[in-house]
PDB file of N, CA and C in Angstrom:
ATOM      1  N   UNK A   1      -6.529   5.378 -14.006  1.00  0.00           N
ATOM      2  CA  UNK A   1      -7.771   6.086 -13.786  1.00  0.00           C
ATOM      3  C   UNK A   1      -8.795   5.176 -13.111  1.00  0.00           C
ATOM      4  N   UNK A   2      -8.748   3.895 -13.694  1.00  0.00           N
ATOM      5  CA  UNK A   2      -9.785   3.020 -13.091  1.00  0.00           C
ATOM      6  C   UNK A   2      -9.648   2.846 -11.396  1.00  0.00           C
ATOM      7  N   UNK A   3      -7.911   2.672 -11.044  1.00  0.00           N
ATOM      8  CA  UNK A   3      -7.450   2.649  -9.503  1.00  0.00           C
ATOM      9  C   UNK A   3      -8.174   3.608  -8.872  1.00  0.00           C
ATOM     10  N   UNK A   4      -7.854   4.732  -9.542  1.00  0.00           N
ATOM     11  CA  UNK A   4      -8.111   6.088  -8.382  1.00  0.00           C
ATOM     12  C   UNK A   4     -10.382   5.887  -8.454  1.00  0.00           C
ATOM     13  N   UNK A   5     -10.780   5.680  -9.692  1.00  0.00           N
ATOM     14  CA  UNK A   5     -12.391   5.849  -9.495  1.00  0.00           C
ATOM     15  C   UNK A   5     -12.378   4.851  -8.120  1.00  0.00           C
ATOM     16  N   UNK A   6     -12.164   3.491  -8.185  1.00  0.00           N
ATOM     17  CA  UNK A   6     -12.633   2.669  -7.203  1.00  0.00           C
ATOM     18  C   UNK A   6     -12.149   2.519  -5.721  1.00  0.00           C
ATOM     19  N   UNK A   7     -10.804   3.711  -5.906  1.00  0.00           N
ATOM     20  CA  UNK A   7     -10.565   4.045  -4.639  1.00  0.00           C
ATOM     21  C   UNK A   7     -11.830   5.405  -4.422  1.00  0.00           C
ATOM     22  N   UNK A   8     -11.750   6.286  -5.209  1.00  0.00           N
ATOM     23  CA  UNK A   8     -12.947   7.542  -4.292  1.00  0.00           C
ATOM     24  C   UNK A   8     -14.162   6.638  -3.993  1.00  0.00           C
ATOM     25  N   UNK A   9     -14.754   5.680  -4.477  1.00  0.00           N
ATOM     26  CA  UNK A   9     -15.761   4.430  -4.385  1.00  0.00           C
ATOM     27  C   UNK A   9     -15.609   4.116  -2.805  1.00  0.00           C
ATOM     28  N   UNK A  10     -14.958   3.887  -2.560  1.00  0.00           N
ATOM     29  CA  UNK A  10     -14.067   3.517  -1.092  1.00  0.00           C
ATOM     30  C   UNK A  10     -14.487   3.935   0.035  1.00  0.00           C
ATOM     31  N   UNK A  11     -14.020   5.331  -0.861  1.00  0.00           N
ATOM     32  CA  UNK A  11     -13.411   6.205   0.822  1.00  0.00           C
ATOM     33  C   UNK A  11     -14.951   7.397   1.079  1.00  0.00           C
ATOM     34  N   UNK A  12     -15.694   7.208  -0.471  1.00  0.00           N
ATOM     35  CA  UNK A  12     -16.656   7.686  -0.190  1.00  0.00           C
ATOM     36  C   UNK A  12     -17.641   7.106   1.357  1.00  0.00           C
ATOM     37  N   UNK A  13     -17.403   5.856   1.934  1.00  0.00           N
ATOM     38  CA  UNK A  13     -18.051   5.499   3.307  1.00  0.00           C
ATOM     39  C   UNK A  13     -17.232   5.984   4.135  1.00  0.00           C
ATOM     40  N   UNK A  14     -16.074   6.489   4.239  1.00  0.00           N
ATOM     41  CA  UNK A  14     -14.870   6.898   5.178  1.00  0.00           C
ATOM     42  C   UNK A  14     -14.803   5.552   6.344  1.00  0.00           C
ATOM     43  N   UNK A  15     -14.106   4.618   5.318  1.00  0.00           N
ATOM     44  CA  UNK A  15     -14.006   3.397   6.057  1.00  0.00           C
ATOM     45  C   UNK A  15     -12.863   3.460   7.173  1.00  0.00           C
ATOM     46  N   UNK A  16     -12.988   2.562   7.884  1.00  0.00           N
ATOM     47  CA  UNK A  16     -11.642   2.303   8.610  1.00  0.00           C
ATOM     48  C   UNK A  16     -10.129   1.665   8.383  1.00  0.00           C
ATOM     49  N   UNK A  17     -10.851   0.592   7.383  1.00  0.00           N
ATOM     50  CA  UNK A  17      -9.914  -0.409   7.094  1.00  0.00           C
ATOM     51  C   UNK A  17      -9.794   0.732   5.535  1.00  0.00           C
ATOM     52  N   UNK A  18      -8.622   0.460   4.729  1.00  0.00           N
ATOM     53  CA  UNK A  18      -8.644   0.262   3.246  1.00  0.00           C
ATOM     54  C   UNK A  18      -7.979  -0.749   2.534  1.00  0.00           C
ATOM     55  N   UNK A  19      -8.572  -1.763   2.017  1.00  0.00           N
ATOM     56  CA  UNK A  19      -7.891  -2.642   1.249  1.00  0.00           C
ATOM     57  C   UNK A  19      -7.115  -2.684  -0.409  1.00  0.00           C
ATOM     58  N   UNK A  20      -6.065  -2.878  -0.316  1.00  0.00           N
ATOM     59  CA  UNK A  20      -5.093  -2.324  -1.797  1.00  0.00           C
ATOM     60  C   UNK A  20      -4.821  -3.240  -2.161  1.00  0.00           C
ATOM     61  N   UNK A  21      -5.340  -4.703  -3.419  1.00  0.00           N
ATOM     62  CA  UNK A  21      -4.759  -5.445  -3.730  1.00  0.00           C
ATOM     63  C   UNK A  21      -3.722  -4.839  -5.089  1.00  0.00           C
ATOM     64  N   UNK A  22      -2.884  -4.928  -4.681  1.00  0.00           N
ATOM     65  CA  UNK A  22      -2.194  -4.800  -6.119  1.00  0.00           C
ATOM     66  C   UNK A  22      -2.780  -3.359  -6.761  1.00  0.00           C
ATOM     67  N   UNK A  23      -3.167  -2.370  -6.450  1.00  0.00           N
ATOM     68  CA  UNK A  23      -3.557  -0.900  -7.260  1.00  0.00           C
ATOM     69  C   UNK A  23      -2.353  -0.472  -8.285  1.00  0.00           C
ATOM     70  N   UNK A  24      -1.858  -1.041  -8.466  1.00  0.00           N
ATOM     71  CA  UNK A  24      -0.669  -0.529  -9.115  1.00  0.00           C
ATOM     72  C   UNK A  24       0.060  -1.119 -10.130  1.00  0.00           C
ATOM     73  N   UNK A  25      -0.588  -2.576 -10.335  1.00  0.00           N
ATOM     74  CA  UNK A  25      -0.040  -3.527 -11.138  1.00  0.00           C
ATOM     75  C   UNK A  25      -0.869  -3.034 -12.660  1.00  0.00           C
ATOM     76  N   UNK A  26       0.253  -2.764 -13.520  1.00  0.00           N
ATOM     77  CA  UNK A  26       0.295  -2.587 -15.019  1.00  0.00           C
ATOM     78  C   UNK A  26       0.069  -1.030 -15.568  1.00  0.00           C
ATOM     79  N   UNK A  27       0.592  -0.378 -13.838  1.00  0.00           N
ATOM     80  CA  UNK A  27      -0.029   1.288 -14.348  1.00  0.00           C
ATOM     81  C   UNK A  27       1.411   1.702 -14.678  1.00  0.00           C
ATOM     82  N   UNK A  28       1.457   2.815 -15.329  1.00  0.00           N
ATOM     83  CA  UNK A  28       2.739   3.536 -15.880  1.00  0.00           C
ATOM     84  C   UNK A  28       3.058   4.675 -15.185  1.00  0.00           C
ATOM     85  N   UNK A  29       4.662   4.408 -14.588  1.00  0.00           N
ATOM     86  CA  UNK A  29       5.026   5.319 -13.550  1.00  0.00           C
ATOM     87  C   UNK A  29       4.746   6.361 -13.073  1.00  0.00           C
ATOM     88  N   UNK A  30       4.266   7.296 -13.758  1.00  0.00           N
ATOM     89  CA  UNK A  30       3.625   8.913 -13.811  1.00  0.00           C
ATOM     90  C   UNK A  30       2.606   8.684 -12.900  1.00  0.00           C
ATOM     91  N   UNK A  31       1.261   7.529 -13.110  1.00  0.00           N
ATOM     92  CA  UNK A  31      -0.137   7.341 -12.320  1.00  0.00           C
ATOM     93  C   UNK A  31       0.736   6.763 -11.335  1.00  0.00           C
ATOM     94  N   UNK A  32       1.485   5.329 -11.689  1.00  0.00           N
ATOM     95  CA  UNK A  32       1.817   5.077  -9.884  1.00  0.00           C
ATOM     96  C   UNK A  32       2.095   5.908  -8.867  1.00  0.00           C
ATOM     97  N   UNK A  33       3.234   6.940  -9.359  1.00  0.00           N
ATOM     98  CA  UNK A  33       3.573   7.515  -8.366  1.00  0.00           C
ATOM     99  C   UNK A  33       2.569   8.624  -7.688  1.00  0.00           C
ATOM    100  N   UNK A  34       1.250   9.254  -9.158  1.00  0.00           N
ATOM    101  CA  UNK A  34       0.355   9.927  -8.783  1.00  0.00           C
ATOM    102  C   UNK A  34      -0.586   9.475  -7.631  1.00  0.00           C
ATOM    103  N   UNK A  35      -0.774   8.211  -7.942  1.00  0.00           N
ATOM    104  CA  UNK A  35      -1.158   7.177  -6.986  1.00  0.00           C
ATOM    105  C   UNK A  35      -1.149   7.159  -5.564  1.00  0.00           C
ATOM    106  N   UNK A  36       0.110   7.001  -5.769  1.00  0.00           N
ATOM    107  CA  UNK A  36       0.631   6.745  -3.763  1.00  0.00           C
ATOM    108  C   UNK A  36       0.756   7.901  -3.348  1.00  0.00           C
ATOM    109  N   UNK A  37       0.789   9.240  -4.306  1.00  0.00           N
ATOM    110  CA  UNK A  37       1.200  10.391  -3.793  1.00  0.00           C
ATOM    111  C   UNK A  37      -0.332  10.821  -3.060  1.00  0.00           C
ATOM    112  N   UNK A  38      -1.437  10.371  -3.925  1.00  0.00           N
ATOM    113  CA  UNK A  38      -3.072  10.431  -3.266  1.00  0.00           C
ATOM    114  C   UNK A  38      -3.052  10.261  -2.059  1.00  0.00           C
ATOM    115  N   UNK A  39      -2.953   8.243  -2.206  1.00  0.00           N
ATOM    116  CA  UNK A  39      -2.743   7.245  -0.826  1.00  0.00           C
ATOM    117  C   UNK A  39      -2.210   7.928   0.146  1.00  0.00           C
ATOM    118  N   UNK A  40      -1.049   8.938   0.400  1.00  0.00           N
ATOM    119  CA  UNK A  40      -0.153   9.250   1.089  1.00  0.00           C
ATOM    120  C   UNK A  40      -0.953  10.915   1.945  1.00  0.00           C
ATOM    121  N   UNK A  41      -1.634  11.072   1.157  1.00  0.00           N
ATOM    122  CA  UNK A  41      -2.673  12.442   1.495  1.00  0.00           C
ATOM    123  C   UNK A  41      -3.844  12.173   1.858  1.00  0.00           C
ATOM    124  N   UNK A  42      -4.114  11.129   2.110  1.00  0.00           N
ATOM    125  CA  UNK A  42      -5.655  10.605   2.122  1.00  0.00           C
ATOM    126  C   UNK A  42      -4.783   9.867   3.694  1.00  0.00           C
ATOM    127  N   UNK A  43      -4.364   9.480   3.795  1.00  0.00           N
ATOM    128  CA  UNK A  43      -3.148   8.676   5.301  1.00  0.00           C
ATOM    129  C   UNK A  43      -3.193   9.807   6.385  1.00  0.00           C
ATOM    130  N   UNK A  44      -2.650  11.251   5.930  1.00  0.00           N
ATOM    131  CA  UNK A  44      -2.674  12.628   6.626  1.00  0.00           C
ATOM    132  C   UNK A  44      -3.673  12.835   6.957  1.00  0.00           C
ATOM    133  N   UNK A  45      -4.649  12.941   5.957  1.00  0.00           N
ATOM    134  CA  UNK A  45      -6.144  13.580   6.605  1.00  0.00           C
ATOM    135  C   UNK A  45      -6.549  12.853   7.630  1.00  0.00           C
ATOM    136  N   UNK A  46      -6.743  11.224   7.124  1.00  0.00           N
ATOM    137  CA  UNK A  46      -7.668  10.110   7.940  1.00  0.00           C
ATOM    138  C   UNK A  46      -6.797   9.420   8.889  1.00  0.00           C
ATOM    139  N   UNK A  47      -6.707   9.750   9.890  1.00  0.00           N
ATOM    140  CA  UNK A  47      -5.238   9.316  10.864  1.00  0.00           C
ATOM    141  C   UNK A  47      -6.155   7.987  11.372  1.00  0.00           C
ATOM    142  N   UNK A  48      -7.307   7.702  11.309  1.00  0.00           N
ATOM    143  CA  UNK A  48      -8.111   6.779  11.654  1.00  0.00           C
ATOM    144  C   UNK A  48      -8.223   5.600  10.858  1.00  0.00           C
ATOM    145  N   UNK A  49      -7.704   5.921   9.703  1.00  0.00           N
ATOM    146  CA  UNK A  49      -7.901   4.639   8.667  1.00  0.00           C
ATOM    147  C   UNK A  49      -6.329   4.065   8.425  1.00  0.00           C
ATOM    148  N   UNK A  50      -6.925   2.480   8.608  1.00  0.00           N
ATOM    149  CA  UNK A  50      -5.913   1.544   8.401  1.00  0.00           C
ATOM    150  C   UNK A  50      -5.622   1.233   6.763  1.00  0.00           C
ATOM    151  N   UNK A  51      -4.532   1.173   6.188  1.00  0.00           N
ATOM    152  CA  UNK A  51      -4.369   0.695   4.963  1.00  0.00           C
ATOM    153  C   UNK A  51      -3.644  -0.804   4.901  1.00  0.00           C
ATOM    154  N   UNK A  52      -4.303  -1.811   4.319  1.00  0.00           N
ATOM    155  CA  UNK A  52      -3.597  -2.624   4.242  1.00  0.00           C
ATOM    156  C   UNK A  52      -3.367  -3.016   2.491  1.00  0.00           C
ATOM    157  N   UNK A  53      -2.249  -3.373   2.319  1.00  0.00           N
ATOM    158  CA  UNK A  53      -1.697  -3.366   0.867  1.00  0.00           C
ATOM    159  C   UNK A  53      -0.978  -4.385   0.207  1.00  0.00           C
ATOM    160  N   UNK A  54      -1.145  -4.974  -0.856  1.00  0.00           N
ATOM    161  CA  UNK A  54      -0.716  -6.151  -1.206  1.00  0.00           C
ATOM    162  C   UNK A  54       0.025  -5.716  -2.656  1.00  0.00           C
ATOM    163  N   UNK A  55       1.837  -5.856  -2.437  1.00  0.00           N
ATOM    164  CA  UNK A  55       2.382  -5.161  -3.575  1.00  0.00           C
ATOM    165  C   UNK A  55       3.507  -6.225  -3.993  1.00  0.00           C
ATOM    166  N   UNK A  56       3.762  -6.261  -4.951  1.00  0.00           N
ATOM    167  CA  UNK A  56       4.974  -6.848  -5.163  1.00  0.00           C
ATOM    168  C   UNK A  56       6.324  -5.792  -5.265  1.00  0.00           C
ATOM    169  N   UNK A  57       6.123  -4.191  -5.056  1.00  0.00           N
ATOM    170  CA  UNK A  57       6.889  -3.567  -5.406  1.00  0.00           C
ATOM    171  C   UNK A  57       7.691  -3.403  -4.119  1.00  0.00           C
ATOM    172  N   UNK A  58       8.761  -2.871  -3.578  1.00  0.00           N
ATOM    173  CA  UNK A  58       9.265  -3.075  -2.350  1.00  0.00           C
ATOM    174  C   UNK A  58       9.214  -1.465  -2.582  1.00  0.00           C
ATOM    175  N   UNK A  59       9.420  -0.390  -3.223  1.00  0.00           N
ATOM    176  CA  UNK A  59       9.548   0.937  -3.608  1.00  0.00           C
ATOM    177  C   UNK A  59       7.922   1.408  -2.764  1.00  0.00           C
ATOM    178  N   UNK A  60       6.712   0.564  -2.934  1.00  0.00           N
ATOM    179  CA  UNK A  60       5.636   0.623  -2.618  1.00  0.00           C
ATOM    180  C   UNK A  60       5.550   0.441  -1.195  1.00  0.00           C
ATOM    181  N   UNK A  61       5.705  -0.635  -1.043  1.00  0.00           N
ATOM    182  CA  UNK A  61       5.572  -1.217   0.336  1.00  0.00           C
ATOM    183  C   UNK A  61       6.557  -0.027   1.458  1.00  0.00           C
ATOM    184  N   UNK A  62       7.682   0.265   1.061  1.00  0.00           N
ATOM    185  CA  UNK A  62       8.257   0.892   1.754  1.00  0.00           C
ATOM    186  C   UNK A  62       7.298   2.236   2.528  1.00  0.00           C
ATOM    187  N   UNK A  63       6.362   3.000   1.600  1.00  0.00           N
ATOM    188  CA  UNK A  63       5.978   3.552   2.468  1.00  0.00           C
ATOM    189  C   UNK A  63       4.810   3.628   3.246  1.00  0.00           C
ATOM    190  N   UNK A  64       4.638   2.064   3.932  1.00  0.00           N
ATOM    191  CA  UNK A  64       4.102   1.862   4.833  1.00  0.00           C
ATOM    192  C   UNK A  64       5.092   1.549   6.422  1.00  0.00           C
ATOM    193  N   UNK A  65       4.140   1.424   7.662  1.00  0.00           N
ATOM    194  CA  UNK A  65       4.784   1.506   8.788  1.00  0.00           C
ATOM    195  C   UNK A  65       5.219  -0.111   9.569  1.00  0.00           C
ATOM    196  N   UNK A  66       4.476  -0.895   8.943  1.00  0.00           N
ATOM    197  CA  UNK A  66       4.504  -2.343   9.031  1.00  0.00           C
ATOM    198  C   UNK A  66       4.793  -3.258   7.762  1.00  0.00           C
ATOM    199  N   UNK A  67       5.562  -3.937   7.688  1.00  0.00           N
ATOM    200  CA  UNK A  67       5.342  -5.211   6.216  1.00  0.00           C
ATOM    201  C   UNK A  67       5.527  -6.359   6.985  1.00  0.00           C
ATOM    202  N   UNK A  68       4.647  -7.198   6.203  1.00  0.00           N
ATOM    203  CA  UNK A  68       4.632  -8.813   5.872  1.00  0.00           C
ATOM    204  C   UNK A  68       4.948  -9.316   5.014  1.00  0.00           C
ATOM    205  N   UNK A  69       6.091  -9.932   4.490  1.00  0.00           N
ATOM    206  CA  UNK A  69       6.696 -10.593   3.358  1.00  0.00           C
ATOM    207  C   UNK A  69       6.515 -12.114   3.442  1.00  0.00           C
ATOM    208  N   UNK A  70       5.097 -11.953   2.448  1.00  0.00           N
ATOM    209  CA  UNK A  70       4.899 -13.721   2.511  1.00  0.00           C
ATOM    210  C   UNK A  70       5.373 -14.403   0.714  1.00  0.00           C
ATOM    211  N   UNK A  71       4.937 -15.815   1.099  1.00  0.00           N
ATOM    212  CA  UNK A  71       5.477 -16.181  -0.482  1.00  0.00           C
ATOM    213  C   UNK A  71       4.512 -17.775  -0.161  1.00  0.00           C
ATOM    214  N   UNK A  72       3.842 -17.274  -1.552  1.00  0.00           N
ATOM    215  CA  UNK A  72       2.754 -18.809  -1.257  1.00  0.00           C
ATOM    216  C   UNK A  72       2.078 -19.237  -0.543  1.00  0.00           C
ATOM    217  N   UNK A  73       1.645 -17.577   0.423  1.00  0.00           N
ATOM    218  CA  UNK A  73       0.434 -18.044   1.579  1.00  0.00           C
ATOM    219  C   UNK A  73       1.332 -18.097   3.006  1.00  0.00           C
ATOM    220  N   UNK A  74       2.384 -18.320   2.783  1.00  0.00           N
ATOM    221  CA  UNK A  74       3.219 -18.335   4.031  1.00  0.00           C
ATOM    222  C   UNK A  74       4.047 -17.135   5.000  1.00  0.00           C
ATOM    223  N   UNK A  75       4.036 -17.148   6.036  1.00  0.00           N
ATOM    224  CA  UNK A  75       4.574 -15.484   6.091  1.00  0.00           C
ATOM    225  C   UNK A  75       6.406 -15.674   6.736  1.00  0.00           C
ATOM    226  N   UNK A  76       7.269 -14.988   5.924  1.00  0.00           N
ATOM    227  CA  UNK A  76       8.204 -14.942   5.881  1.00  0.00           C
ATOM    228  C   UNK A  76       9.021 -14.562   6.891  1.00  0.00           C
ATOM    229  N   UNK A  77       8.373 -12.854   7.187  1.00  0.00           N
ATOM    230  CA  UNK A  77       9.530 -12.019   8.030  1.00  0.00           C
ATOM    231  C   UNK A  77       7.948 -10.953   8.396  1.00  0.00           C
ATOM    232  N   UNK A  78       8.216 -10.325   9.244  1.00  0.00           N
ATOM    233  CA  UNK A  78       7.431  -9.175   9.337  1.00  0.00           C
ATOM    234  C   UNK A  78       8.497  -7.795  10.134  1.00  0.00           C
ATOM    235  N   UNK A  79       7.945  -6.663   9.818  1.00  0.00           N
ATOM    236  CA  UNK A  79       8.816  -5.648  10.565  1.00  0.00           C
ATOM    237  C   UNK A  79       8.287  -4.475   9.908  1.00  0.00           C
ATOM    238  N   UNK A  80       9.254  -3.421  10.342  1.00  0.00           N
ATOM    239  CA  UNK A  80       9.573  -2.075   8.946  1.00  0.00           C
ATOM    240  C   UNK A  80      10.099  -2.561   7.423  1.00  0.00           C
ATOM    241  N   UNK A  81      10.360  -1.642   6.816  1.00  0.00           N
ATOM    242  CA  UNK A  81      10.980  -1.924   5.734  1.00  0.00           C
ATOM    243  C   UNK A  81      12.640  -1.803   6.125  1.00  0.00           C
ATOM    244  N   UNK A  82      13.086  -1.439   7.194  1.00  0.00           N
ATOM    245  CA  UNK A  82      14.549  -1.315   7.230  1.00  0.00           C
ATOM    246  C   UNK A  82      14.814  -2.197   8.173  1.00  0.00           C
ATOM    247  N   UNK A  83      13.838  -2.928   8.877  1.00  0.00           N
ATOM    248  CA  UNK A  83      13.945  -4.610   9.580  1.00  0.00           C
ATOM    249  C   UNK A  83      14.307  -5.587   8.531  1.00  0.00           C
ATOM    250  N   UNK A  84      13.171  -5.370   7.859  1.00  0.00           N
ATOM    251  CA  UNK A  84      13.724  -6.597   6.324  1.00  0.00           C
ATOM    252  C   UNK A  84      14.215  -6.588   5.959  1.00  0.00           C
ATOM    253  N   UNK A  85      14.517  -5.134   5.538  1.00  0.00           N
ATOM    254  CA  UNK A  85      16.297  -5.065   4.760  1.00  0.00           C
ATOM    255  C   UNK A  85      17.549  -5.445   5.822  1.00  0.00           C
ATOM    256  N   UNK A  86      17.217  -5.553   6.737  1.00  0.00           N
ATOM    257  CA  UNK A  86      18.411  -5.911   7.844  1.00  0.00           C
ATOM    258  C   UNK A  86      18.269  -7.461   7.498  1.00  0.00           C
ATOM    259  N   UNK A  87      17.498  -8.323   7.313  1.00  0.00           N
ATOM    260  CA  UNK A  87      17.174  -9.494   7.429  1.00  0.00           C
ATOM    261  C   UNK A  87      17.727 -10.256   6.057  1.00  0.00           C
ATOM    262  N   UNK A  88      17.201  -9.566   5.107  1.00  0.00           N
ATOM    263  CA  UNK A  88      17.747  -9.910   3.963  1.00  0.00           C
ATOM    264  C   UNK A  88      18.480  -8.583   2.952  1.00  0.00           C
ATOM    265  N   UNK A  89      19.592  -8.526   3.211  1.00  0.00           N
ATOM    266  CA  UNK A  89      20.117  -7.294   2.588  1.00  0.00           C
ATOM    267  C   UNK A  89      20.231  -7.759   1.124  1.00  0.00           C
TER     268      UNK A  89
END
C-alpha cells in the first residue's frame, strides 16, 4: 500500500522519467503482481514516460524493453531480457 501511495505521489506531476528503486522488495505476491499489473497500465496510457527500475527480481525486470545487469556498481551485460538470457543461460 505504501508502494502504490508514493507512486500516485509521482505521477500526480505526470513526470517523464519514473524512478523504481526496489518497489517491490518485502511485498507479498498478490500486491507485487497487483503492482506491476498498475506499472504496466500506467506504461499504456503514458507512452511518454520513461520507467527506470532497480529489481533484483528477473520475473520483474523482464517486463521491461531494455536491462542493465550490474553487480557492485559495475555494469555487466545490457540488452532485452532474452539477450541476457542468451548470454547467460
Amino acid at each position: 500500500m505504501k508502494q502504490k501511495l508514493g507512486l500516485c505521489c509521482a505521477l500526480i506531476h505526470d513526470p517523464e522519467l519514473l524512478i523504481l528503486d526496489e518497489p517491490t522488495t518485502g511485498v507479498d505476491p498478490l500486491s507485487r503482481a497487483q503492482f506491476w499489473d498498475l506499472i504496466d497500465s500506467i506504461r499504456q496510457r503514458q507512452t511518454n514516460m520513461s520507467v527506470l527500475v532497480a529489481t533484483a527480481y528477473m520475473e520483474e525486470a523482464e517486463r521491461f524493453d531494455w536491462l542493465v545487469a550490474m553487480n557492485a556498481g559495475e555494469i555487466l551485460a545490457t540488452g532485452s531480457a532474452q539477450q541476457l538470457r542468451g548470454k547467460n543461460p
